[in-house]
C-alpha atoms as a PDB file:
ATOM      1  CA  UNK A   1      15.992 -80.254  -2.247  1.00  0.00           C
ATOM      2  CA  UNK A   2      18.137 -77.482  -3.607  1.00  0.00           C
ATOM      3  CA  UNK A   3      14.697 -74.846  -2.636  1.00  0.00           C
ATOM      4  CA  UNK A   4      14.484 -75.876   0.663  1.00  0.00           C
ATOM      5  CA  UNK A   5      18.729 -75.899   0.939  1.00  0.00           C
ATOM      6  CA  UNK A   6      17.770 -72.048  -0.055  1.00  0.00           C
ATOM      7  CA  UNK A   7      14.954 -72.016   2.378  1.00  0.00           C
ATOM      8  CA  UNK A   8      17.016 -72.989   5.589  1.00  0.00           C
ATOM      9  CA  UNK A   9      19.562 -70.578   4.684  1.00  0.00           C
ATOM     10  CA  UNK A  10      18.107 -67.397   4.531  1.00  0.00           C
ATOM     11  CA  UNK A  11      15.160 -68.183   7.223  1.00  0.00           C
ATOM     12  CA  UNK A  12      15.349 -66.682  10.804  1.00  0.00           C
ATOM     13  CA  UNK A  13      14.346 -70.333  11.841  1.00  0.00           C
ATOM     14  CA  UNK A  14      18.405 -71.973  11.200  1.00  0.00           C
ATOM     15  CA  UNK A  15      16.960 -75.677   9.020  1.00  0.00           C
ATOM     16  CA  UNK A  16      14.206 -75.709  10.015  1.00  0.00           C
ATOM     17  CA  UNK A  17      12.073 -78.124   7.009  1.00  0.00           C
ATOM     18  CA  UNK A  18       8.925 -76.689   7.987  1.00  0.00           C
ATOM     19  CA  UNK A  19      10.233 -72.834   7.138  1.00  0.00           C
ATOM     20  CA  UNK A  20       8.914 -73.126   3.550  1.00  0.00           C
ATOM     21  CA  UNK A  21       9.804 -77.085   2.385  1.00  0.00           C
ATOM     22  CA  UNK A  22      10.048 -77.293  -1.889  1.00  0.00           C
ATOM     23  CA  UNK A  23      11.221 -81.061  -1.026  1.00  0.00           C
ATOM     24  CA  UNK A  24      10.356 -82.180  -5.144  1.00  0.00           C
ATOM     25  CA  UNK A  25      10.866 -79.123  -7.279  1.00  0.00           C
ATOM     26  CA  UNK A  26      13.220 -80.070 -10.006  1.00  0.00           C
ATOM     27  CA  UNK A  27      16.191 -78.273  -9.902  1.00  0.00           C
ATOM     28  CA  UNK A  28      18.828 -79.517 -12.047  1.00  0.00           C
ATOM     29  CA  UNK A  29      17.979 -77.229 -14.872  1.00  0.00           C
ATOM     30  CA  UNK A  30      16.475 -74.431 -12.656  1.00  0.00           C
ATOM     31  CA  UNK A  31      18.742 -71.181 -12.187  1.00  0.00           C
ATOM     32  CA  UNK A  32      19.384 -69.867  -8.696  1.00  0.00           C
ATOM     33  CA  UNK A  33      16.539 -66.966  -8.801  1.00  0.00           C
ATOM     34  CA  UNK A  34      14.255 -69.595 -10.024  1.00  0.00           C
ATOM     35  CA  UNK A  35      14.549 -71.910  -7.259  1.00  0.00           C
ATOM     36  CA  UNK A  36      15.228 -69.116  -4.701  1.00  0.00           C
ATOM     37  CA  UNK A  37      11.857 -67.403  -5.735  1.00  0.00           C
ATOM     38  CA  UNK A  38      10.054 -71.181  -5.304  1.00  0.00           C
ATOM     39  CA  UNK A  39      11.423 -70.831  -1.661  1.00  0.00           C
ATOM     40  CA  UNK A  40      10.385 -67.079  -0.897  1.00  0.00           C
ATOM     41  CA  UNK A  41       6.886 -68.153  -1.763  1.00  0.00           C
ATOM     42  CA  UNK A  42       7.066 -71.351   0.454  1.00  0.00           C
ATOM     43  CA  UNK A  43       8.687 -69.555   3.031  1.00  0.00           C
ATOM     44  CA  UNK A  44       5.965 -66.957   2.816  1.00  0.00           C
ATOM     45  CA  UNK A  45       2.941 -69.020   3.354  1.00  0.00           C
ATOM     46  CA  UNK A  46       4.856 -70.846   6.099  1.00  0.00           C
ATOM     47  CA  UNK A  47       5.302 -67.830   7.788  1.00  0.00           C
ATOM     48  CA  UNK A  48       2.091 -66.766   7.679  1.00  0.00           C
ATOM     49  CA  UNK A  49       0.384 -70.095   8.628  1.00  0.00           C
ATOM     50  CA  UNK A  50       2.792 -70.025  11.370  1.00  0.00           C
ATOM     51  CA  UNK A  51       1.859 -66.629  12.359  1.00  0.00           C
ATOM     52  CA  UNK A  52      -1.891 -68.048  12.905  1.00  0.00           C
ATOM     53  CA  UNK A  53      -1.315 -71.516  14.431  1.00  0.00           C
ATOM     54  CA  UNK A  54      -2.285 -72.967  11.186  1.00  0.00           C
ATOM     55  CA  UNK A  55      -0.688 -76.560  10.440  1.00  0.00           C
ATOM     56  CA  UNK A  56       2.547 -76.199   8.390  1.00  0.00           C
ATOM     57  CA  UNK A  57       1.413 -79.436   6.653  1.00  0.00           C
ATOM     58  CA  UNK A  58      -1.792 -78.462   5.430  1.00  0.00           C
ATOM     59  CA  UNK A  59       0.217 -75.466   3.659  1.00  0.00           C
ATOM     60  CA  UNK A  60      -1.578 -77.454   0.465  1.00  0.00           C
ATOM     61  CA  UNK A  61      -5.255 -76.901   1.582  1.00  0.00           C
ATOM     62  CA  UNK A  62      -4.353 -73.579   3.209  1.00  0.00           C
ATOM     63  CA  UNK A  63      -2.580 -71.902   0.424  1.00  0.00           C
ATOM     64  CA  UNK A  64      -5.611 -73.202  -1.770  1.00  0.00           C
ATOM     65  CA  UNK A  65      -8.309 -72.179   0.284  1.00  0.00           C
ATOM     66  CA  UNK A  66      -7.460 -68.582   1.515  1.00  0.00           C
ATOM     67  CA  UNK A  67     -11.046 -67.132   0.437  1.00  0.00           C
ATOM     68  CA  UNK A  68     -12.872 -70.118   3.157  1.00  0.00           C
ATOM     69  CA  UNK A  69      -9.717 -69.893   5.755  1.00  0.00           C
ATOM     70  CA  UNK A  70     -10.128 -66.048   5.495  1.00  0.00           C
ATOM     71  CA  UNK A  71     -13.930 -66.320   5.969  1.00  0.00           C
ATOM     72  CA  UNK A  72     -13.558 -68.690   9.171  1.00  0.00           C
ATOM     73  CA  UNK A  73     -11.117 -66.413  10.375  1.00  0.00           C
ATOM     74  CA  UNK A  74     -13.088 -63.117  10.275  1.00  0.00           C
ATOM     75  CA  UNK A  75     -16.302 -65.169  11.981  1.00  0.00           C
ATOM     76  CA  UNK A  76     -14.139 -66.287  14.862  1.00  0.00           C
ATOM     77  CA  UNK A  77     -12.355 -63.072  15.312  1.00  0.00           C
ATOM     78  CA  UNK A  78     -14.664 -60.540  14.038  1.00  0.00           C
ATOM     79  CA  UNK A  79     -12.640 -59.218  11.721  1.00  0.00           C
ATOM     80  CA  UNK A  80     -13.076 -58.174   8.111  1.00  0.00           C
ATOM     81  CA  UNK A  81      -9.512 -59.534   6.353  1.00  0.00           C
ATOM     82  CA  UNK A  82      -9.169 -59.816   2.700  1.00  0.00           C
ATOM     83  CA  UNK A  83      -7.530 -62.901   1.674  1.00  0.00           C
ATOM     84  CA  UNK A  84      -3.993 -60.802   0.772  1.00  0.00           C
ATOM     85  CA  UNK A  85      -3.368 -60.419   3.884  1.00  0.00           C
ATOM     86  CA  UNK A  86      -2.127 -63.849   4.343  1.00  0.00           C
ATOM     87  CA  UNK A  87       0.415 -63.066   2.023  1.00  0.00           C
ATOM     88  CA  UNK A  88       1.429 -59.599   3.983  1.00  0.00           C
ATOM     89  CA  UNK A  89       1.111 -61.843   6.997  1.00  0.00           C
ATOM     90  CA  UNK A  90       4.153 -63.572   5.830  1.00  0.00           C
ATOM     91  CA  UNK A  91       6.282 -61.220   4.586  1.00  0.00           C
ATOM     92  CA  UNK A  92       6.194 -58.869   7.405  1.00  0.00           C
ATOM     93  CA  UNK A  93       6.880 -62.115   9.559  1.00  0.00           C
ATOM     94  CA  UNK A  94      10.186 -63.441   7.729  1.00  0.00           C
ATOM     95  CA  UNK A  95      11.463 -59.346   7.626  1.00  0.00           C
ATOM     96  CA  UNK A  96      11.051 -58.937  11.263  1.00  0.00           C
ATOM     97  CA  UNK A  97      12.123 -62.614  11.944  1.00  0.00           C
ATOM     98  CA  UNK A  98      15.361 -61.289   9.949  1.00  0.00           C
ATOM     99  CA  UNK A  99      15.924 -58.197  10.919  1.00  0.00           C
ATOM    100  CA  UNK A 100      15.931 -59.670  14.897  1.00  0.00           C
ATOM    101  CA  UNK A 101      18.280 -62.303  13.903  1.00  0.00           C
ATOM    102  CA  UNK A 102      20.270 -59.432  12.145  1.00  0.00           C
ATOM    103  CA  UNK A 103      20.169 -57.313  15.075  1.00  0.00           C
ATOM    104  CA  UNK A 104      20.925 -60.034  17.548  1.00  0.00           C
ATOM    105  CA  UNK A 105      24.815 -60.632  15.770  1.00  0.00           C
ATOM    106  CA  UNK A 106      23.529 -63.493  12.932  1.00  0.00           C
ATOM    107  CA  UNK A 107      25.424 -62.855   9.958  1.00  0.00           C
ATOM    108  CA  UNK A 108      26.102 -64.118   6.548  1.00  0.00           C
ATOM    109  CA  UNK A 109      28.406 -66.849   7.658  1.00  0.00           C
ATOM    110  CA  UNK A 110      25.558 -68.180  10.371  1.00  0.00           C
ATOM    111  CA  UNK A 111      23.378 -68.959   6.821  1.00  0.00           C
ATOM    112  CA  UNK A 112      26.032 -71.143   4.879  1.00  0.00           C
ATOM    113  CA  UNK A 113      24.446 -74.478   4.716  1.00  0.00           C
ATOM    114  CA  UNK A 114      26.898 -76.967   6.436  1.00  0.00           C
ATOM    115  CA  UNK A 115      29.973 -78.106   4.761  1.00  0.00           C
ATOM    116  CA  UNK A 116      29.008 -81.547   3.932  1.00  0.00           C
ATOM    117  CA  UNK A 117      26.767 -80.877   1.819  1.00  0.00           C
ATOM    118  CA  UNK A 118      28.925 -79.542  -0.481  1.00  0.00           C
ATOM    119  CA  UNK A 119      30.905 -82.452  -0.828  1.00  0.00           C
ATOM    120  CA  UNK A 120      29.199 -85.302  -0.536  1.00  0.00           C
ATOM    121  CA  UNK A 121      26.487 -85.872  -2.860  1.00  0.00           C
ATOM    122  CA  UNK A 122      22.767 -86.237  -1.115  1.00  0.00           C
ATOM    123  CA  UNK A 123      20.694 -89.637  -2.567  1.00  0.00           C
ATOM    124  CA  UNK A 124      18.457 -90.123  -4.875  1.00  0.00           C
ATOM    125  CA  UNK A 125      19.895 -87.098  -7.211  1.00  0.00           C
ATOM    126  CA  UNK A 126      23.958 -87.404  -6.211  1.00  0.00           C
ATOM    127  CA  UNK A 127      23.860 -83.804  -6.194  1.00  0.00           C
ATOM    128  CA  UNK A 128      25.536 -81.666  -4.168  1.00  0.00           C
ATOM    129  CA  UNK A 129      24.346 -77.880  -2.854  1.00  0.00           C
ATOM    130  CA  UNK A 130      25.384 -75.339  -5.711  1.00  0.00           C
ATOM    131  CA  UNK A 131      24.835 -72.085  -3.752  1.00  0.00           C
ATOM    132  CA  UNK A 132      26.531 -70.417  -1.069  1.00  0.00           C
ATOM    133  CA  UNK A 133      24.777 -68.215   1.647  1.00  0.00           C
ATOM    134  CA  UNK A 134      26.661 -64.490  -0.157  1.00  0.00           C
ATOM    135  CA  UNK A 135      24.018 -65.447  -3.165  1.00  0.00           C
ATOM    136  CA  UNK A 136      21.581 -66.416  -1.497  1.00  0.00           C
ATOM    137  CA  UNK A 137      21.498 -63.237   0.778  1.00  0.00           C
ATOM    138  CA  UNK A 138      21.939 -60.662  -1.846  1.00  0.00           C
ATOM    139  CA  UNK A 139      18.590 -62.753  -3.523  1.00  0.00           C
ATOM    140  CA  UNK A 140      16.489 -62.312  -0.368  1.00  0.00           C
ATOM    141  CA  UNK A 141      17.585 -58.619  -0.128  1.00  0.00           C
ATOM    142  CA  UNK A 142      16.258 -58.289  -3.285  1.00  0.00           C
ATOM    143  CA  UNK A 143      13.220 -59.646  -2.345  1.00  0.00           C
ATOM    144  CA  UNK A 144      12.436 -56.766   0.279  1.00  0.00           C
ATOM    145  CA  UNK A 145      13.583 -53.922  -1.683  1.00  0.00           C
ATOM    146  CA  UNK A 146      10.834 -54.761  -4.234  1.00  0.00           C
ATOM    147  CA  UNK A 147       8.214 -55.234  -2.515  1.00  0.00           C
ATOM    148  CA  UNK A 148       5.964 -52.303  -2.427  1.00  0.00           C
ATOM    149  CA  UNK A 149       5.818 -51.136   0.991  1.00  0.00           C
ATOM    150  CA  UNK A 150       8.879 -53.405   1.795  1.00  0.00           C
ATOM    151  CA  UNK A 151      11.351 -50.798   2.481  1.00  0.00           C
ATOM    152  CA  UNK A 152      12.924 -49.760   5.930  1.00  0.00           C
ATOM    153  CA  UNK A 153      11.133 -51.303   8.966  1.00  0.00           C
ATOM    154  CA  UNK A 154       9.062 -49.371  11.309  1.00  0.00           C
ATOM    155  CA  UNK A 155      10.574 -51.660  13.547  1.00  0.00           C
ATOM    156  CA  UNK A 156      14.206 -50.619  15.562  1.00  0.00           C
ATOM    157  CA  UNK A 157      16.523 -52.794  17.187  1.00  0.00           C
ATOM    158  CA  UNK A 158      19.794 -51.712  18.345  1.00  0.00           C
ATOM    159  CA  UNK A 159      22.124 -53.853  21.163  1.00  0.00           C
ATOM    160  CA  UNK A 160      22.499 -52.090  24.678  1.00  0.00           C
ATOM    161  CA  UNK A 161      25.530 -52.068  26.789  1.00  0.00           C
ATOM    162  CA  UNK A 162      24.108 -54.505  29.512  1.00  0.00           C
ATOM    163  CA  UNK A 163      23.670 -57.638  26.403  1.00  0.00           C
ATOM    164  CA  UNK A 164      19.769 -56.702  25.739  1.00  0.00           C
ATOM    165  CA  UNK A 165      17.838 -56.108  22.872  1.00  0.00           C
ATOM    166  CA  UNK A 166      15.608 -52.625  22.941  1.00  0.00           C
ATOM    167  CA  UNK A 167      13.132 -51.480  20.052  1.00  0.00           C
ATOM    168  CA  UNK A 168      10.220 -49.623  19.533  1.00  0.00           C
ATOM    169  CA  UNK A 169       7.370 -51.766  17.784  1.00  0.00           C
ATOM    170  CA  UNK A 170       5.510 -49.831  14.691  1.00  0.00           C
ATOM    171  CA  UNK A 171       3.074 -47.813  17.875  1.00  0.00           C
ATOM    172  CA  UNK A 172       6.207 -46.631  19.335  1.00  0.00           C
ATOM    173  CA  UNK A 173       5.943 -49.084  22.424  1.00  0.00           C
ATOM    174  CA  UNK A 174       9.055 -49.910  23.773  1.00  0.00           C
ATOM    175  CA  UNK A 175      10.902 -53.113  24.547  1.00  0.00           C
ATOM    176  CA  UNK A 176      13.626 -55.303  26.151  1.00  0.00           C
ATOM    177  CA  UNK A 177      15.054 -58.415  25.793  1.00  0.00           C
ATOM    178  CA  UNK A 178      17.689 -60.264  26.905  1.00  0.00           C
ATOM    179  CA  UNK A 179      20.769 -61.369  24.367  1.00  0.00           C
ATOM    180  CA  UNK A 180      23.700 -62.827  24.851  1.00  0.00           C
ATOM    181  CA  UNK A 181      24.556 -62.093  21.152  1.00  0.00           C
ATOM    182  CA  UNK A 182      24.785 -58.931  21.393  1.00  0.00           C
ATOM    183  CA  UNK A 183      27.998 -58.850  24.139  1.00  0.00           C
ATOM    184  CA  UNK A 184      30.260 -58.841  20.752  1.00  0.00           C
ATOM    185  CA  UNK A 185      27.900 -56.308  18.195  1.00  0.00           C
ATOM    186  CA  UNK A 186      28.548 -52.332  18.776  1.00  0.00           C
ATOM    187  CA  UNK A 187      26.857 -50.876  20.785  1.00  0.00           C
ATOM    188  CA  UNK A 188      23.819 -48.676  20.146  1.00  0.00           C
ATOM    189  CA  UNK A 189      22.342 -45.828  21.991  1.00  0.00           C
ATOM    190  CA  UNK A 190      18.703 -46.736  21.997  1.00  0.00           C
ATOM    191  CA  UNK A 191      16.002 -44.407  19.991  1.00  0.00           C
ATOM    192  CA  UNK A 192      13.977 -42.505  22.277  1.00  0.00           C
END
């Protein structure tokens, strides 16, 4: 459970099981970037069966199939995909997903898993969680800065004074939203 402990910490989605589940990895004698790189790659095809309606529960036929699931796709969209995109799918997916959250006042302490389990030890195992959300962060940062093509977003968010959210999407189009979260982050004068 310690994967998916990862999983609901660093997802945009709070614990949320289906964000990339590793319910029966063995962990006991797994390190943290061992277990933390099962639950990029869950939270990865997650993401991108998310992304296209796909069942989170057939993640096991999906993530198998991506040559016949890519083929069905491009004859009912008319589209010519390559199979790697469901990966890229993903990834772009949990870095927007993050930096939104990021931009909308979530911080470090919003991913620390809650204190209980901690301290009282979770049945069958009578283990407790080892890692703390600091770890855990600086882990998932990793991931983006090396992935090719993983660097600074095209994306822009920045809080107005009036509580919204305002970016520019990777064509330039702008947009608004409203965001309570943002009353407390500094305030940004928007691009453009």
């Amino acid at each position: 459970m310690e994967a998916t402990g990862i999983t609901m910490m660093v997802t945009a989605q709070g614990a949320d099981h289906t964000a990339g589940n590793v319910p029966r990895m063995e962990t006991a004698d797994k390190s943290i970037d061992e277990i933390a790189a099962a639950s990029h790659v869950a939270q990865v095809q997650a993401a991108a069966a998310d992304s296209l309606g796909l069942c989170i529960f057939g993640r096991t036929v999906t993530a198998a199939e991506l040559d016949r699931v890519t083929v069905a796709i491009n004859a009912a969209a008319g589209s010519e995909l390559d199979p790697s995109f469901f990966d890229e799918l993903g990834r772009d997916t949990l870095r927007l997903e993050r930096e939104f959250n990021r931009a909308a006042g979530f911080t470090e302490a919003d991913d620390e898993l809650p204190g209980f389990l901690y301290n009282e030890p979770l049945w069958p195992s009578n283990r407790v969680a080892r890692f703390r959300a600091r770890e855990v962060n600086e882990l998932a940062d990793n991931w983006w800065r090396e992935l090719p093509g993983q660097g600074a977003s095209s994306y822009e968010f920045c809080c107005l004074p009036d509580s919204r959210i305002h970016g520019h999407d990777e064509q330039g189009a702008s947009f608004k939203t409203e965001n309570p979260n943002c009353r407390d982050s500094p305030r940004q004068t928007p691009p453009g």
